[in-house]
PDB file of N, CA and C in Angstrom:
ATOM      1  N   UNK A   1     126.943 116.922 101.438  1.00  0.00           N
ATOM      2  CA  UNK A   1     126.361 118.142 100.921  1.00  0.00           C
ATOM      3  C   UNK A   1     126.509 118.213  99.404  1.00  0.00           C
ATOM      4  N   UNK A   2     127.814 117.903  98.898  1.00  0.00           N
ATOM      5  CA  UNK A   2     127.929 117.618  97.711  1.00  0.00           C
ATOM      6  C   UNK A   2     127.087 117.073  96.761  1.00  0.00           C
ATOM      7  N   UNK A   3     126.944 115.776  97.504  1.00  0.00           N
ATOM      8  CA  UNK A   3     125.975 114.996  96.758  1.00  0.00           C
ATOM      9  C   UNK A   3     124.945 114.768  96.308  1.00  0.00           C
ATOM     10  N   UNK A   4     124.050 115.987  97.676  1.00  0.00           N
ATOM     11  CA  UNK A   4     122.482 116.902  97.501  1.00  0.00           C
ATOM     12  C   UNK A   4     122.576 117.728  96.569  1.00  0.00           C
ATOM     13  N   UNK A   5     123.454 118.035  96.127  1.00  0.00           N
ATOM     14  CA  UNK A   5     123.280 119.194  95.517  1.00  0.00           C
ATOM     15  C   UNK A   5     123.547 118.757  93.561  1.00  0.00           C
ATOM     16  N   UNK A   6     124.183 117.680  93.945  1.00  0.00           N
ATOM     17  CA  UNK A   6     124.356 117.286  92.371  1.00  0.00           C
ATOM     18  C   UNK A   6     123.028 116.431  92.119  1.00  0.00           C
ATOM     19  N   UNK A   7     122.206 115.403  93.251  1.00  0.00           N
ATOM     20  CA  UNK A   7     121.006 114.985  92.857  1.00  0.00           C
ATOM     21  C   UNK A   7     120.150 115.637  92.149  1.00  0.00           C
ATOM     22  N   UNK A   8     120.107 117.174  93.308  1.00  0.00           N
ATOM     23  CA  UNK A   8     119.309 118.179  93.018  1.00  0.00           C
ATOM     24  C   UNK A   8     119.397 118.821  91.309  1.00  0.00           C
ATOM     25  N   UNK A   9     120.576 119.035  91.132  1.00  0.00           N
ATOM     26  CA  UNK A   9     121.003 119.047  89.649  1.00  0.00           C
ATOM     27  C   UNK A   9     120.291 118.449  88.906  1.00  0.00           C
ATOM     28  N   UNK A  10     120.218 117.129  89.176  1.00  0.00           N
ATOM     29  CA  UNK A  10     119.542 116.186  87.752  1.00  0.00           C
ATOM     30  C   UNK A  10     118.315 116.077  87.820  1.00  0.00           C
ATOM     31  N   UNK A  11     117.770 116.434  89.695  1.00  0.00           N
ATOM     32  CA  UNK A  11     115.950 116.264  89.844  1.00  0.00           C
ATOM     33  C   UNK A  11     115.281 117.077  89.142  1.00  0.00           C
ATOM     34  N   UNK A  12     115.711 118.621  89.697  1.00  0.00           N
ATOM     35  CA  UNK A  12     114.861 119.582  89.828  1.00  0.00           C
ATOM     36  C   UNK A  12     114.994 119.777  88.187  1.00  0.00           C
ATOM     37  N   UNK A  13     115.779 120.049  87.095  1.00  0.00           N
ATOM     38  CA  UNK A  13     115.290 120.079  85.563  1.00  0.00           C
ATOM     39  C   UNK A  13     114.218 118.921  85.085  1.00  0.00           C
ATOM     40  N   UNK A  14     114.676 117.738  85.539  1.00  0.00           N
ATOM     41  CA  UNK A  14     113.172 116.773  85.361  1.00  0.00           C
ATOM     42  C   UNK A  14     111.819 117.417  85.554  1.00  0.00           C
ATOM     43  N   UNK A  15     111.467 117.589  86.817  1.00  0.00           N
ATOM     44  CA  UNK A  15     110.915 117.998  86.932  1.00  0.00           C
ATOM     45  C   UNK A  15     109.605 119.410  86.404  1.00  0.00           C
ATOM     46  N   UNK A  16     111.101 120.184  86.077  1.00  0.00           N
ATOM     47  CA  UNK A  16     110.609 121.489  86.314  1.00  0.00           C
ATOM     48  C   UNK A  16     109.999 121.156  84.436  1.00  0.00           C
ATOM     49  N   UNK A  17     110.829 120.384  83.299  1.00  0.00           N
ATOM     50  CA  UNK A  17     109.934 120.078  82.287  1.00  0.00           C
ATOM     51  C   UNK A  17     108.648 119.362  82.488  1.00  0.00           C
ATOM     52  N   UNK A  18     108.447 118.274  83.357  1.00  0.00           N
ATOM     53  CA  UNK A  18     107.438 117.721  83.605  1.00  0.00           C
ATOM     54  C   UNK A  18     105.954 118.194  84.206  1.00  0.00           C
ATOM     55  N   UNK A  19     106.598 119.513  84.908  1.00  0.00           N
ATOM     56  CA  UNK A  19     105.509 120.169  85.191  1.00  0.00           C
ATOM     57  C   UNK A  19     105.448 121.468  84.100  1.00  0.00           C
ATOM     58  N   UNK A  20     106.397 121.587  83.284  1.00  0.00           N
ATOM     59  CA  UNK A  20     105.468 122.411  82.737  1.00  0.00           C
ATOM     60  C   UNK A  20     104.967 121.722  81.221  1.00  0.00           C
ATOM     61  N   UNK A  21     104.658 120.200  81.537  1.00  0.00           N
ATOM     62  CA  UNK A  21     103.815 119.579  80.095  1.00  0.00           C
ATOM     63  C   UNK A  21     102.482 119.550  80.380  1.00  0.00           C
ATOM     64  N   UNK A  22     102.661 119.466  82.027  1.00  0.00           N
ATOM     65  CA  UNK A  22     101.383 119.461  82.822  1.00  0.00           C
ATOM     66  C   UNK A  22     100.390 120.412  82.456  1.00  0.00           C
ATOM     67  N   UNK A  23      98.978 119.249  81.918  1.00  0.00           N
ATOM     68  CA  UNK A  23      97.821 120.199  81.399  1.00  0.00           C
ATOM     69  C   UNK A  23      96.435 119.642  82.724  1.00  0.00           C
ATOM     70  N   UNK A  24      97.067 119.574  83.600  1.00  0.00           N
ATOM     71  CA  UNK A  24      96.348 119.451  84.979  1.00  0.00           C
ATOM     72  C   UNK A  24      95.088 120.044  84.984  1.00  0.00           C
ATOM     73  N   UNK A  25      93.751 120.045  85.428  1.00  0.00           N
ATOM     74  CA  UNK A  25      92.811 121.402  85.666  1.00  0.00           C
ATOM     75  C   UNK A  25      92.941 122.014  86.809  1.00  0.00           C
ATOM     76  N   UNK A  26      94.135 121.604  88.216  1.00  0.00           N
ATOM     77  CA  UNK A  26      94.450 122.099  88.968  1.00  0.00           C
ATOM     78  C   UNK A  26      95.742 123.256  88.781  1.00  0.00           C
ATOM     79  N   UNK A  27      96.577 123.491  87.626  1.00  0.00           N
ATOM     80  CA  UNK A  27      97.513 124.109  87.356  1.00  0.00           C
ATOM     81  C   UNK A  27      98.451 123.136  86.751  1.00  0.00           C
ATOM     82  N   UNK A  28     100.020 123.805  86.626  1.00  0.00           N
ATOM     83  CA  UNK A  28     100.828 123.019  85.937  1.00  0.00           C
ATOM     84  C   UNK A  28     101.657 122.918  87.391  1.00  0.00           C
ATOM     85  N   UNK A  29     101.565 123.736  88.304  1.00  0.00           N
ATOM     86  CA  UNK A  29     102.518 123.462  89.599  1.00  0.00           C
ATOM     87  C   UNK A  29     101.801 122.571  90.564  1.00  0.00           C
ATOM     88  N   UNK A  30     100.496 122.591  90.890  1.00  0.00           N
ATOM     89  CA  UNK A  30      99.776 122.521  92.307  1.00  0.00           C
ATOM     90  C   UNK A  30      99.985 120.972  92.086  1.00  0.00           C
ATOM     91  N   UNK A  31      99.744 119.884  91.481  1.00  0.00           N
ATOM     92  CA  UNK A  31     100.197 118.443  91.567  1.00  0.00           C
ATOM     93  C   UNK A  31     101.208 118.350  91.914  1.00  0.00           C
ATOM     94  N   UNK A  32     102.609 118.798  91.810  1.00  0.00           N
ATOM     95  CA  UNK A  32     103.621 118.336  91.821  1.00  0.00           C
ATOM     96  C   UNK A  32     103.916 118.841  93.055  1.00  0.00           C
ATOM     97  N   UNK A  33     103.448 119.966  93.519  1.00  0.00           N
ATOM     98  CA  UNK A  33     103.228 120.560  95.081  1.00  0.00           C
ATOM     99  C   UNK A  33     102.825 120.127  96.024  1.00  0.00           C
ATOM    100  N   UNK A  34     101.612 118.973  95.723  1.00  0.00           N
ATOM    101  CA  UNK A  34     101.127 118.617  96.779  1.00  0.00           C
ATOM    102  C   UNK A  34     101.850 116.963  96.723  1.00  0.00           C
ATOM    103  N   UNK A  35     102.032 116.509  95.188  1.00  0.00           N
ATOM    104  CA  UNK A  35     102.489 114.821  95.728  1.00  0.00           C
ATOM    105  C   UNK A  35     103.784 115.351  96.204  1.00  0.00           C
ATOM    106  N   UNK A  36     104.799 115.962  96.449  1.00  0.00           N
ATOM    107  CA  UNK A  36     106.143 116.376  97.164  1.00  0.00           C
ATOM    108  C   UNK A  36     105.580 116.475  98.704  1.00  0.00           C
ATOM    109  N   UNK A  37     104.523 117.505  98.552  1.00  0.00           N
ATOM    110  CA  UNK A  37     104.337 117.453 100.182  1.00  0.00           C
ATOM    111  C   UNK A  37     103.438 116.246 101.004  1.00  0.00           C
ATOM    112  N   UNK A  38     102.776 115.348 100.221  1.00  0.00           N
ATOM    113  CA  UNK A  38     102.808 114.124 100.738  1.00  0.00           C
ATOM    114  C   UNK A  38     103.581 113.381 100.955  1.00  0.00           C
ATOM    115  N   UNK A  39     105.288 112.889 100.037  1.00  0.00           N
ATOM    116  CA  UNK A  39     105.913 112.327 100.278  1.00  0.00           C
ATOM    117  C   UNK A  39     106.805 112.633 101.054  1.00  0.00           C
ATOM    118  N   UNK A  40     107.150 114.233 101.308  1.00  0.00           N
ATOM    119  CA  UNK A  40     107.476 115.037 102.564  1.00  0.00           C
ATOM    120  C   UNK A  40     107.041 114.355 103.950  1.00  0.00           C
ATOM    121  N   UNK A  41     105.583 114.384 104.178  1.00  0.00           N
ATOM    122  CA  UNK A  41     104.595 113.965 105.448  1.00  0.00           C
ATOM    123  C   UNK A  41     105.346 112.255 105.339  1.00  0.00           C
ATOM    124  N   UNK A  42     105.120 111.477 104.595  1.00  0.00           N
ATOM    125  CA  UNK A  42     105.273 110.596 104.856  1.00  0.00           C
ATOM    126  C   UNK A  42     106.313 110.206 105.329  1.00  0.00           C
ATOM    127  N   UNK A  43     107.812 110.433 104.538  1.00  0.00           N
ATOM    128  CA  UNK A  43     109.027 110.189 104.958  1.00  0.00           C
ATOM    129  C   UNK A  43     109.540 111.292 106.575  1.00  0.00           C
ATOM    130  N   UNK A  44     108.472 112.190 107.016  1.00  0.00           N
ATOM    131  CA  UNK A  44     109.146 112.714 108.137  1.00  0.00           C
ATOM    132  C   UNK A  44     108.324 111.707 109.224  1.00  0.00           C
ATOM    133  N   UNK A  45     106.910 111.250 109.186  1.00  0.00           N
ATOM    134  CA  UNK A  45     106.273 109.929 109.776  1.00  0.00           C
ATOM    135  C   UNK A  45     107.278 108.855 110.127  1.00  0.00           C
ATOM    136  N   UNK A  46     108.080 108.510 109.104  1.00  0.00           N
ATOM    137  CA  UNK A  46     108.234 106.753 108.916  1.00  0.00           C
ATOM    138  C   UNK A  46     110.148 107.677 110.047  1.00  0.00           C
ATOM    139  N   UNK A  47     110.623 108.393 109.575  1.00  0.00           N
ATOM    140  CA  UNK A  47     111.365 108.825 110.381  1.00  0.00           C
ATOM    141  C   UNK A  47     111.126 108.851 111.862  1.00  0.00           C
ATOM    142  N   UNK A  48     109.960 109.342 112.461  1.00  0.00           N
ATOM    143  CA  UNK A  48     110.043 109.684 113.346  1.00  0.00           C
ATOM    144  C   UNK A  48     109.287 108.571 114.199  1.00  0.00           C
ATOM    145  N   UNK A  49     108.948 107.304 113.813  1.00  0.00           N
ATOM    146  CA  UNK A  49     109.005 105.969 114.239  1.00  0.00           C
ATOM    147  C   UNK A  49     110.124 104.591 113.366  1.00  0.00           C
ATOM    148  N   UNK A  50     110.874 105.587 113.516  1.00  0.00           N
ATOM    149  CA  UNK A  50     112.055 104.876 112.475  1.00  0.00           C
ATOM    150  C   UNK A  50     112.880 103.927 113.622  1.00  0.00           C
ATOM    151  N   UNK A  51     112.473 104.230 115.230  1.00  0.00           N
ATOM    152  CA  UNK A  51     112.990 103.209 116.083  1.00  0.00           C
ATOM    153  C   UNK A  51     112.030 102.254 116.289  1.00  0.00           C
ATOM    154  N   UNK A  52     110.506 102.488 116.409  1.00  0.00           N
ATOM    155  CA  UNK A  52     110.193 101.149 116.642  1.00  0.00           C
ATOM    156  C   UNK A  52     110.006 100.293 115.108  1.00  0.00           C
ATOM    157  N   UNK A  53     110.032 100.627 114.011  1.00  0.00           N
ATOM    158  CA  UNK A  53     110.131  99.972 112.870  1.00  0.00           C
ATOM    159  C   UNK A  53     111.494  99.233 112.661  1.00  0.00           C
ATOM    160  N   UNK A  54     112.446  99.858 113.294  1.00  0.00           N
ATOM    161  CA  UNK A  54     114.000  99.213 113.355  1.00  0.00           C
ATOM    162  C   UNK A  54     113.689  97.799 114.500  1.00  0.00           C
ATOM    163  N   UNK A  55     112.931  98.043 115.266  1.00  0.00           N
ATOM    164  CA  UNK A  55     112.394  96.846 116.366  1.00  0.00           C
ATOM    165  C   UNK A  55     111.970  95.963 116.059  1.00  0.00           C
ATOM    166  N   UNK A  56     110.727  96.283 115.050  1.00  0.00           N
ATOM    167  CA  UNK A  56     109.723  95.300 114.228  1.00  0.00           C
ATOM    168  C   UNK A  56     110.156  94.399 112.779  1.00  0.00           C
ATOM    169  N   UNK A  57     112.039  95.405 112.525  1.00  0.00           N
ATOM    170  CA  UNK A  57     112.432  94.499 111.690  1.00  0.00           C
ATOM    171  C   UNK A  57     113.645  93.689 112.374  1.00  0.00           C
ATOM    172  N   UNK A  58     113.330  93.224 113.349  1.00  0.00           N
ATOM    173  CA  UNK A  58     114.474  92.568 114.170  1.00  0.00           C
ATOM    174  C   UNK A  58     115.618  93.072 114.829  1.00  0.00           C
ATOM    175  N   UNK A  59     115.772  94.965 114.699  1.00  0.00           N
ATOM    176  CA  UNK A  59     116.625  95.010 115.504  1.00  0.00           C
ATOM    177  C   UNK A  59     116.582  94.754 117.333  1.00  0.00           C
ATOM    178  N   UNK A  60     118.011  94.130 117.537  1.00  0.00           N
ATOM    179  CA  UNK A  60     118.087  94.054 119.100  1.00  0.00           C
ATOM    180  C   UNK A  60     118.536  95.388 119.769  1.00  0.00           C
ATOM    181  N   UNK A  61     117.806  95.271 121.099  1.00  0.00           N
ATOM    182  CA  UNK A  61     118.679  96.296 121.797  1.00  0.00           C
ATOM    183  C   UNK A  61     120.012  96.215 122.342  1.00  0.00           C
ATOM    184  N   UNK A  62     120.889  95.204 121.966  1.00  0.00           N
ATOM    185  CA  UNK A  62     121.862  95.462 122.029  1.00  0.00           C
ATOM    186  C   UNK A  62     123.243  95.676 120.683  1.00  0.00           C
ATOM    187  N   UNK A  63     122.229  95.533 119.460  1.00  0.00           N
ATOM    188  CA  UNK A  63     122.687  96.563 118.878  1.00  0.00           C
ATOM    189  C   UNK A  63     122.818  98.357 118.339  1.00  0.00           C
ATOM    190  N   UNK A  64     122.367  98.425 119.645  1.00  0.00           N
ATOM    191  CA  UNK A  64     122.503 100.198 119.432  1.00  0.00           C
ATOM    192  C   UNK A  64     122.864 100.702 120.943  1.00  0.00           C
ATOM    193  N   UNK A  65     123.322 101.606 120.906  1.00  0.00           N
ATOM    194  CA  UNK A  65     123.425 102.446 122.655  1.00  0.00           C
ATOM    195  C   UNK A  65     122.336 102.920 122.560  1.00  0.00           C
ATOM    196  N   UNK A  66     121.608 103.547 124.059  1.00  0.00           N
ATOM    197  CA  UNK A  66     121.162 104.125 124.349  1.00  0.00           C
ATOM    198  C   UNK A  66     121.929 105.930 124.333  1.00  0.00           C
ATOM    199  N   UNK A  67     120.855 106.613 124.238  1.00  0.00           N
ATOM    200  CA  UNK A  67     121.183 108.188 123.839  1.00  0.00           C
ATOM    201  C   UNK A  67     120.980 108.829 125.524  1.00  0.00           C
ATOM    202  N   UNK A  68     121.613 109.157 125.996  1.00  0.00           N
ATOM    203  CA  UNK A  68     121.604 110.047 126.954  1.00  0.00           C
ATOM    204  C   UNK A  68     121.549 111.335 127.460  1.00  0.00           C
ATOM    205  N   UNK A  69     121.326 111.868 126.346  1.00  0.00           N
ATOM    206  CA  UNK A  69     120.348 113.339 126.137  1.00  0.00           C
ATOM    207  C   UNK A  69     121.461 114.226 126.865  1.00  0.00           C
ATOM    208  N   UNK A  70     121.132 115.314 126.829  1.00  0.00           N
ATOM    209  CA  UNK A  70     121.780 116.859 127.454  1.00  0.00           C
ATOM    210  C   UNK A  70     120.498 117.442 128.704  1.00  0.00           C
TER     211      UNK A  70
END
């Protein structure tokens, strides 16, 4: 938690100058809004086939347990 929060520290001032140098004709926010929420979509995608990509890079099934749910 710590450690989010000190990233966050050094991101979000980057940022927040970078968008406001932004002479966009969409705004100075709406770019930086939407490439976040693409890379959002993408990284919750690649997550949520993050087992068969662990497959396709050689993991075996007998390096992991099986999950046995509730």
């Amino acid at each position: 938690m710590c450690r989010n929060c000190m990233v966050a520290a050094g991101v979000l001032p980057c940022v927040r100058i970078w968008s406001d140098k932004c002479s966009s004709k969409y705004g100075r926010r709406r770019p930086f809004i939407l490439a976040g929420s693409l890379m959002i979509s993408v990284a919750v995608t690649i997550i949520g086939f993050s087992a068969d990509i662990g497959y396709l890079l050689g993991d075996a099934d007998e390096d992991h347990r099986n999950f046995k749910g509730t």
